[in-house]
C-alpha atoms as a PDB file:
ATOM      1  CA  UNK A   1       4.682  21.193   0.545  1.00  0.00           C
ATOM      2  CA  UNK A   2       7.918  21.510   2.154  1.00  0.00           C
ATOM      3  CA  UNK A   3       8.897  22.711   5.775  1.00  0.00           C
ATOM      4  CA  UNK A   4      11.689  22.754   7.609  1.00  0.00           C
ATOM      5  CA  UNK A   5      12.245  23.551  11.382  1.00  0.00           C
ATOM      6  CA  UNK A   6       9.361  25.817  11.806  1.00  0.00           C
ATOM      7  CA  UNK A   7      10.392  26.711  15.260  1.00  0.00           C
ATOM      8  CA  UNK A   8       8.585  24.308  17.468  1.00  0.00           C
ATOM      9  CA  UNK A   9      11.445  21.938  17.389  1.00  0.00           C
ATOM     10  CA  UNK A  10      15.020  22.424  17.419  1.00  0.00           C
ATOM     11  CA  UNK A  11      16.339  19.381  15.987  1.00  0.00           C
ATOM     12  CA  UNK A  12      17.184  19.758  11.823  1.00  0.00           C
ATOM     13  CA  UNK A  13      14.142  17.885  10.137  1.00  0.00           C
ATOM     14  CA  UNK A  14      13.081  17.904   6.063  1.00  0.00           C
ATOM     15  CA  UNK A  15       9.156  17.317   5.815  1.00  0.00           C
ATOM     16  CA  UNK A  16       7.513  16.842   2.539  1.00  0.00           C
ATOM     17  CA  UNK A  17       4.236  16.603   1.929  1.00  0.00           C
ATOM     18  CA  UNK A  18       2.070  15.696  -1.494  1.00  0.00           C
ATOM     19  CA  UNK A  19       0.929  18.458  -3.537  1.00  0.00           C
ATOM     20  CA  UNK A  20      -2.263  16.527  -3.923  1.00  0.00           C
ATOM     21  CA  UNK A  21      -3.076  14.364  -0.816  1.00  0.00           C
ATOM     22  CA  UNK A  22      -1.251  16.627   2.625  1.00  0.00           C
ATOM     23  CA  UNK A  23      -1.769  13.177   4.629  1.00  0.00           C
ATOM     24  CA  UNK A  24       1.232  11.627   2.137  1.00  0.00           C
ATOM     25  CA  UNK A  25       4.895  12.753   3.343  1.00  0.00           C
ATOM     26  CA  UNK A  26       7.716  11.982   3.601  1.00  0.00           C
ATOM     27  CA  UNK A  27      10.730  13.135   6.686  1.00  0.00           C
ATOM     28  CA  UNK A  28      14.380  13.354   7.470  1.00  0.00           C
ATOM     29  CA  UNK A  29      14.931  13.364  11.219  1.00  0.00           C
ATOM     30  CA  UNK A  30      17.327  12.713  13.649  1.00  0.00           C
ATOM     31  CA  UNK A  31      20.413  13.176  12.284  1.00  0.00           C
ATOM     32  CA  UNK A  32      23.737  12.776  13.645  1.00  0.00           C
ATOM     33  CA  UNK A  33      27.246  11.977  12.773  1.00  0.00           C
ATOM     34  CA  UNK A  34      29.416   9.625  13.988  1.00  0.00           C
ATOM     35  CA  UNK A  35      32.750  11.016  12.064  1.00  0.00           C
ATOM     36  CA  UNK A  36      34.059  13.129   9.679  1.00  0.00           C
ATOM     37  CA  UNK A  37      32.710  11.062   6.626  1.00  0.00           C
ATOM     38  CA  UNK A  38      29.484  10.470   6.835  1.00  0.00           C
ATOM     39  CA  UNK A  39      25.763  11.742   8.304  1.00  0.00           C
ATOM     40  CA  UNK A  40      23.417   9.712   9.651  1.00  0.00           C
ATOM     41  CA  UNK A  41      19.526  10.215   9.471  1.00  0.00           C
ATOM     42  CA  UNK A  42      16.270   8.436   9.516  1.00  0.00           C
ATOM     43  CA  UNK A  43      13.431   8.575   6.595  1.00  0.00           C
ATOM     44  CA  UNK A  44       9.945   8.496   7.963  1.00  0.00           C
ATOM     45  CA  UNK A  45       7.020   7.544   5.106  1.00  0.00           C
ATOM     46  CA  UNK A  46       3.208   7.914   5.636  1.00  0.00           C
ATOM     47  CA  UNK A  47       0.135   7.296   4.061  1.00  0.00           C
ATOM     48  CA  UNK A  48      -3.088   6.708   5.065  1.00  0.00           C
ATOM     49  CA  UNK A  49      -3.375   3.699   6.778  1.00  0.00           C
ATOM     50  CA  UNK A  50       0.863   3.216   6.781  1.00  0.00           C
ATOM     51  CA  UNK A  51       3.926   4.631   8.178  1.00  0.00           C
ATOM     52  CA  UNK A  52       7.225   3.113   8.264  1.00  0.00           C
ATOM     53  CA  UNK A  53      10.417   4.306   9.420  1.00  0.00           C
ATOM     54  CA  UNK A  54      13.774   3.674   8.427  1.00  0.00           C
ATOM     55  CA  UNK A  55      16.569   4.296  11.156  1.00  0.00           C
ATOM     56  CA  UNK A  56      20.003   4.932  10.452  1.00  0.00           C
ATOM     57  CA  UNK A  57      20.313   5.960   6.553  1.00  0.00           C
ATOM     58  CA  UNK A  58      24.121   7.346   5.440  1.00  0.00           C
ATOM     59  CA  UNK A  59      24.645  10.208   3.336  1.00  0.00           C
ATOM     60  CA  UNK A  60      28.224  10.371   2.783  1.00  0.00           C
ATOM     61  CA  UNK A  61      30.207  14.109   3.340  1.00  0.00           C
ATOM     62  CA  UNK A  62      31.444  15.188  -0.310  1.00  0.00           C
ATOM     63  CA  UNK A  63      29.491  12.404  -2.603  1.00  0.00           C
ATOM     64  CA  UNK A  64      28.912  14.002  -5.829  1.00  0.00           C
ATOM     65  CA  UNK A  65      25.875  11.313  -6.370  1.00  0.00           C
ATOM     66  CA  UNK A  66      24.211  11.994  -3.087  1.00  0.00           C
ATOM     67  CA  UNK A  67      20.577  12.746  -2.558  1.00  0.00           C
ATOM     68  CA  UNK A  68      20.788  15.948  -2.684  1.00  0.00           C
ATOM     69  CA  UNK A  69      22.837  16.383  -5.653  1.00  0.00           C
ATOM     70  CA  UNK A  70      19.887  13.886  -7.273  1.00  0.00           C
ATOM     71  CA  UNK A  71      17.390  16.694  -5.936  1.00  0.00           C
ATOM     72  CA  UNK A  72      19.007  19.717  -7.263  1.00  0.00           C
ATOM     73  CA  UNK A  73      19.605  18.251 -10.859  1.00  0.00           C
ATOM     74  CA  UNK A  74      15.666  17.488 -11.352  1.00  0.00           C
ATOM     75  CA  UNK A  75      15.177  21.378  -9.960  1.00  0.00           C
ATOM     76  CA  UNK A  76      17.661  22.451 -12.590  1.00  0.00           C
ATOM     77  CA  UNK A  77      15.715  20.491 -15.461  1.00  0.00           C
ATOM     78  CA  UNK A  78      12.383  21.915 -14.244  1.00  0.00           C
ATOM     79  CA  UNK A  79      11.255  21.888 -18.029  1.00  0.00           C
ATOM     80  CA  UNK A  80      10.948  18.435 -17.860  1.00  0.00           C
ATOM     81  CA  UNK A  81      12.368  14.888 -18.972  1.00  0.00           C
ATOM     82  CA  UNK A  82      11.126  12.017 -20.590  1.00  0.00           C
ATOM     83  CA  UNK A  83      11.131   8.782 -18.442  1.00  0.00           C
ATOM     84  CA  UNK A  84      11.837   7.796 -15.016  1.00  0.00           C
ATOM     85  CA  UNK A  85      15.094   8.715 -12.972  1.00  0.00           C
ATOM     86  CA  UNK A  86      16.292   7.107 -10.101  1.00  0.00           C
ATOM     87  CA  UNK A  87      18.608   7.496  -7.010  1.00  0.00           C
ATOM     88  CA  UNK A  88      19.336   5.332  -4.566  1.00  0.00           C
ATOM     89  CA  UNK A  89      21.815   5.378  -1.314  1.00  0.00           C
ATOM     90  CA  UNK A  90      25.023   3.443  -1.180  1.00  0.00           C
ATOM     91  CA  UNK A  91      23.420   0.865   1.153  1.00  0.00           C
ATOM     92  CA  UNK A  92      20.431   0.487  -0.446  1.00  0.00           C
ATOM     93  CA  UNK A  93      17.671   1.027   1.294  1.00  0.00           C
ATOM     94  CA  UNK A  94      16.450   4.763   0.493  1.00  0.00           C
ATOM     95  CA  UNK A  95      15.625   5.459  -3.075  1.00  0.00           C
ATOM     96  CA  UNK A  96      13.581   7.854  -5.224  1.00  0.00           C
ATOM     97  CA  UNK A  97      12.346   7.718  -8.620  1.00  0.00           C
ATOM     98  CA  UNK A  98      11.430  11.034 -10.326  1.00  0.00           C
ATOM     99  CA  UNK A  99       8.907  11.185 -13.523  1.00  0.00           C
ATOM    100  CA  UNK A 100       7.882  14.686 -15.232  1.00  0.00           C
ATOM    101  CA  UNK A 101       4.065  15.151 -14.921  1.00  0.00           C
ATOM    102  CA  UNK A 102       1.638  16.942 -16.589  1.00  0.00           C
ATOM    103  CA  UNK A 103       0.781  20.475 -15.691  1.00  0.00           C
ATOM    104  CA  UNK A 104       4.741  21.005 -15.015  1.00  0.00           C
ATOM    105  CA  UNK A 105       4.335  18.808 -11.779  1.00  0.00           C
ATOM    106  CA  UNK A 106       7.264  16.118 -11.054  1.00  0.00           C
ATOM    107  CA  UNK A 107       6.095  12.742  -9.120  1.00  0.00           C
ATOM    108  CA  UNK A 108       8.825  11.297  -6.238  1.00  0.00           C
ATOM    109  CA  UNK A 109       8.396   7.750  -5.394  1.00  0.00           C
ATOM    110  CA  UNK A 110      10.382   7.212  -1.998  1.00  0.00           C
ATOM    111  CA  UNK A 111      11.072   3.763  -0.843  1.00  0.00           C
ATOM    112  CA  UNK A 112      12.344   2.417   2.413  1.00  0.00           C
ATOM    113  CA  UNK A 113      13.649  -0.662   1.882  1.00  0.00           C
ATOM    114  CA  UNK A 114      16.221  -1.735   5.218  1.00  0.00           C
ATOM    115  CA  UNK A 115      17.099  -4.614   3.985  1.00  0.00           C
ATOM    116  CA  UNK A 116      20.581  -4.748   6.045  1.00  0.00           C
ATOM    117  CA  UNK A 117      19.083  -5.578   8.799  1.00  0.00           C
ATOM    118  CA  UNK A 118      16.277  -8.360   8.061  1.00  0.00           C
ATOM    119  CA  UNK A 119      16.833 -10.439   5.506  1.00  0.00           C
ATOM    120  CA  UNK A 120      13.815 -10.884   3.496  1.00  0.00           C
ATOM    121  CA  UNK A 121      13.074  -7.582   4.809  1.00  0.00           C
ATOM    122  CA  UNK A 122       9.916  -4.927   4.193  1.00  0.00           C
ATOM    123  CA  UNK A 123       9.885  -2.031   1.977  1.00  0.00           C
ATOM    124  CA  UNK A 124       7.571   0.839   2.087  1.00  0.00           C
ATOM    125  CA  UNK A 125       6.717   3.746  -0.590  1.00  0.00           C
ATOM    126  CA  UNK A 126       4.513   6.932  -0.703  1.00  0.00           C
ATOM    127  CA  UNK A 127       4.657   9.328  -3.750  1.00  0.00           C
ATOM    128  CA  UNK A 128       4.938  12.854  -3.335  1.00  0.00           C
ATOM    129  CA  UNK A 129       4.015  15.583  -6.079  1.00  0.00           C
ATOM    130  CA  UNK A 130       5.849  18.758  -6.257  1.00  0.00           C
ATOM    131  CA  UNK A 131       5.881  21.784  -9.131  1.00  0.00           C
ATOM    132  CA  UNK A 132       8.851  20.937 -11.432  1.00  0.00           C
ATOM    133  CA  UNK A 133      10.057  24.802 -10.428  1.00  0.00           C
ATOM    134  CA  UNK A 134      10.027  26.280  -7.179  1.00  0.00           C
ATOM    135  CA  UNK A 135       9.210  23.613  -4.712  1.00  0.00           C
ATOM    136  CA  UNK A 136      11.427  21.328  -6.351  1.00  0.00           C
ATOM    137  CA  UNK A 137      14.383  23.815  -5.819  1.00  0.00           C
ATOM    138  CA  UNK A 138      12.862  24.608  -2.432  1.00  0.00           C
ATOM    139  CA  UNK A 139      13.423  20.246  -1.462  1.00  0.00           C
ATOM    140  CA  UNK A 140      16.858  19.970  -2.706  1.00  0.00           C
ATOM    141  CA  UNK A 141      17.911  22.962  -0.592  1.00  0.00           C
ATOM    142  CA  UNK A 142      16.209  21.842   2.175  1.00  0.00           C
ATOM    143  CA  UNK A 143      17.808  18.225   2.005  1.00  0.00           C
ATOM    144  CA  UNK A 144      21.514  19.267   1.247  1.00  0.00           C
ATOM    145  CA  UNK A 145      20.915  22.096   4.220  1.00  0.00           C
ATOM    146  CA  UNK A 146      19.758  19.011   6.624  1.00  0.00           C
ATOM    147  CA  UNK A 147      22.210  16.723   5.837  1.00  0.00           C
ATOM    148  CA  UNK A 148      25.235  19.117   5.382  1.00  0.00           C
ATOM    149  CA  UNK A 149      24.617  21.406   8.645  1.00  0.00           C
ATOM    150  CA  UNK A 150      26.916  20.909  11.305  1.00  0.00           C
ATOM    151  CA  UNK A 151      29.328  19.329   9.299  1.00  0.00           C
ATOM    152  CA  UNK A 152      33.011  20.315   8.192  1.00  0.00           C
ATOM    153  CA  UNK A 153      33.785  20.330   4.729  1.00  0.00           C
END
C-alpha cells in the first residue's frame, strides 16, 4: 500500500509497500533542492533479508519523461498492456519496469543501481504489486506531490 506523511514525521516521504508481501517496499526520502532545476531525493529498497539505499537521485523540474509522468500513464491505462514498460532516470541509476498482472494487478520492479559513484557498482531490486486502478493512481500522485512540493514552476 501507499502512505505518505502520516503525521509522525514532517519531512515529505513516498512509501510503497507490496500488495502481497507488506515487508517489500520501496521509499522516497529526503529530498531537497539545490536550484531551480532539479530535486534531489533518495530511494530506499527492502526485502527480507536486504535493504539498500540510494542517496542523491535527480528528478528534473518540468521533464515530461519523469517518474512521475511514467507513474501516471500506467494509472491512466489501468485496463492493462501487453509486455513490459520501463523508466529509468537521466543518470541511471533508478528504474522501474511495469508488467500488467492477472486479477487487474500491475507488478513494479524498482532497481537501484548507483553506478556513478563505484564503478563496477551494486544494484538492488524489490517488486511491488499494486491494483492497476486506484492504488496505481494513488502512487503517481503521491510521487509527483513529493518531488514537485516546494518547488516553483
Amino acid at each position: 500500500m501507499i502512505s505518505q506523511n502520516d503525521g509522525s514525521d514532517e519531512r515529505p516521504h513516498v512509501a510503497v509497500r507490496c500488495q502481497d508481501n507488506a515487508s517489500v517496499r520501496i521509499g522516497f526520502h529526503d529530498r531537497h533542492s539545490s536550484d531551480d532545476h532539479c530535486v534531489h531525493y533518495a530511494v530506499e529498497v527492502e526485502a527480507p533479508g536486504m535493504r539498500a539505499r540510494l542517496d542523491d537521485a535527480v528528478a528534473w523540474i518540468g521533464d515530461g519523461r519523469g517518474l512521475a509522468r511514467f507513474l501516471e500513464q500506467l494509472a491512466a491505462d489501468f485496463p492493462g498492456w501487453d509486455g513490459e514498460r520501463h523508466w529509468r532516470s537521466d543518470d541511471r541509476d533508478l528504474g522501474v519496469s511495469a508488467a500488467f498482472g492477472s486479477g487487474g494487478y500491475v507488478d513494479l520492479t524498482w532497481t537501484l543501481r548507483p553506478w556513478r559513484r563505484d564503478a563496477g557498482g551494486w544494484s538492488a531490486s524489490v517488486t511491488t504489486r499494486l491494483e492497476a486502478g486506484e492504488q496505481m493512481a494513488s502512487l503517481a500522485a503521491d510521487v509527483r506531490h513529493f518531488l514537485d512540493e516546494g518547488t516553483a514552476r
